[in-house]
C-alpha atoms as a PDB file:
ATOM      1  CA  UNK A   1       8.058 -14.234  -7.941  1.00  0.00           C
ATOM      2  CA  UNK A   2       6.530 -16.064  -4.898  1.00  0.00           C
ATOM      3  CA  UNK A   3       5.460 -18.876  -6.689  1.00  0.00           C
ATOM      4  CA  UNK A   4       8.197 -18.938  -9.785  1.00  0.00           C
ATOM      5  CA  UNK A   5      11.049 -20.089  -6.835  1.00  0.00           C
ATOM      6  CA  UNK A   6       9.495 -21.296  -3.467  1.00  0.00           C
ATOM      7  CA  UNK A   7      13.182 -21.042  -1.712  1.00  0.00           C
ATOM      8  CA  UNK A   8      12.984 -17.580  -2.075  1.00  0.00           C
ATOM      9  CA  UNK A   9      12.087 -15.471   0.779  1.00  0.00           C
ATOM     10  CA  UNK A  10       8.924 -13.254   1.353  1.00  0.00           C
ATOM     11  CA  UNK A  11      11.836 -10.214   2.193  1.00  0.00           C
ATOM     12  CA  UNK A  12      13.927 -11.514  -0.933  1.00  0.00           C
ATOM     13  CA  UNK A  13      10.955 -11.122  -3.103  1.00  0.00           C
ATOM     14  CA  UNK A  14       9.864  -7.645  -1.257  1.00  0.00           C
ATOM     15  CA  UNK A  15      13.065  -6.220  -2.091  1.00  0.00           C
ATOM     16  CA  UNK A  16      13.304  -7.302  -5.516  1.00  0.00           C
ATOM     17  CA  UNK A  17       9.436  -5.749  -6.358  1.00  0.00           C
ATOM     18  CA  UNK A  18      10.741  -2.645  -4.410  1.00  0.00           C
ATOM     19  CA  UNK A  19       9.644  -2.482  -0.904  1.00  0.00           C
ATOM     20  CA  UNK A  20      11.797  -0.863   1.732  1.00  0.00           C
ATOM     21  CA  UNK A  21      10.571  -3.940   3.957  1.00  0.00           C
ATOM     22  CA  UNK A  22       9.243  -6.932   4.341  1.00  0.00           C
ATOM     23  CA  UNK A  23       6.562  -5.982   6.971  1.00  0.00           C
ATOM     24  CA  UNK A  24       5.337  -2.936   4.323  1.00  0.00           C
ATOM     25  CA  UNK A  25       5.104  -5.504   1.514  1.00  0.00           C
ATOM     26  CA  UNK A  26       3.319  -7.849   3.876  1.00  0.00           C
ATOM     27  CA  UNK A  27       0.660  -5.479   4.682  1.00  0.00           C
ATOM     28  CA  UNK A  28       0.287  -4.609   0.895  1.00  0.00           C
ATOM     29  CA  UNK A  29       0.032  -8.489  -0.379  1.00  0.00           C
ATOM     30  CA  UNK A  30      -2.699  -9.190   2.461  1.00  0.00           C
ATOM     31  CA  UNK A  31      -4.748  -5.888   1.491  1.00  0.00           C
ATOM     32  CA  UNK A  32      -4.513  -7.037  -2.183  1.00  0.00           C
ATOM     33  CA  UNK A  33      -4.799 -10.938  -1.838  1.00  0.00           C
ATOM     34  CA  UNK A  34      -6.779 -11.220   1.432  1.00  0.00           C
ATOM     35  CA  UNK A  35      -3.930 -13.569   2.776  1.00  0.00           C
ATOM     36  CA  UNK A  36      -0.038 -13.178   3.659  1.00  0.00           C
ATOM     37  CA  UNK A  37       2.554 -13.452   1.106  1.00  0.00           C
ATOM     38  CA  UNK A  38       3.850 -16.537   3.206  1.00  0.00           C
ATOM     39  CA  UNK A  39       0.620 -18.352   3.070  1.00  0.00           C
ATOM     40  CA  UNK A  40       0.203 -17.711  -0.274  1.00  0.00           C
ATOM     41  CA  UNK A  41       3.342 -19.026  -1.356  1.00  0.00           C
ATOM     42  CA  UNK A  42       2.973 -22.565   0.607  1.00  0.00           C
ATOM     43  CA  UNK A  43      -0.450 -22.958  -1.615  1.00  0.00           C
ATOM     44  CA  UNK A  44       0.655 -21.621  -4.456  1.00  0.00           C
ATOM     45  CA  UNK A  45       3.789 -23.266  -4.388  1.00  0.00           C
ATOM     46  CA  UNK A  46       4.860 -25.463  -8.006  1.00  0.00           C
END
């Protein structure tokens, strides 16, 4: 979802997958990916 739309928000895309926030799904990406979902999405960006 991060990388299918790049206008689309890091909380947009939390909420979609399920998160009650942002910060939660922040801390869950950077655990899994070793970066934030932010950073992620500018280099992974189509």
């Amino acid at each position: 979802m991060l990388a299918a739309d790049p206008r689309r928000t890091v909380t947009a895309v939390a909420l979609a997958v399920g998160f009650g926030s942002s910060a939660h799904f922040a801390k869950a990406f950077r655990k899994f990916a070793g970066t934030t979902p932010s950073a992620w999405q500018r280099q992974n960006a189509a």
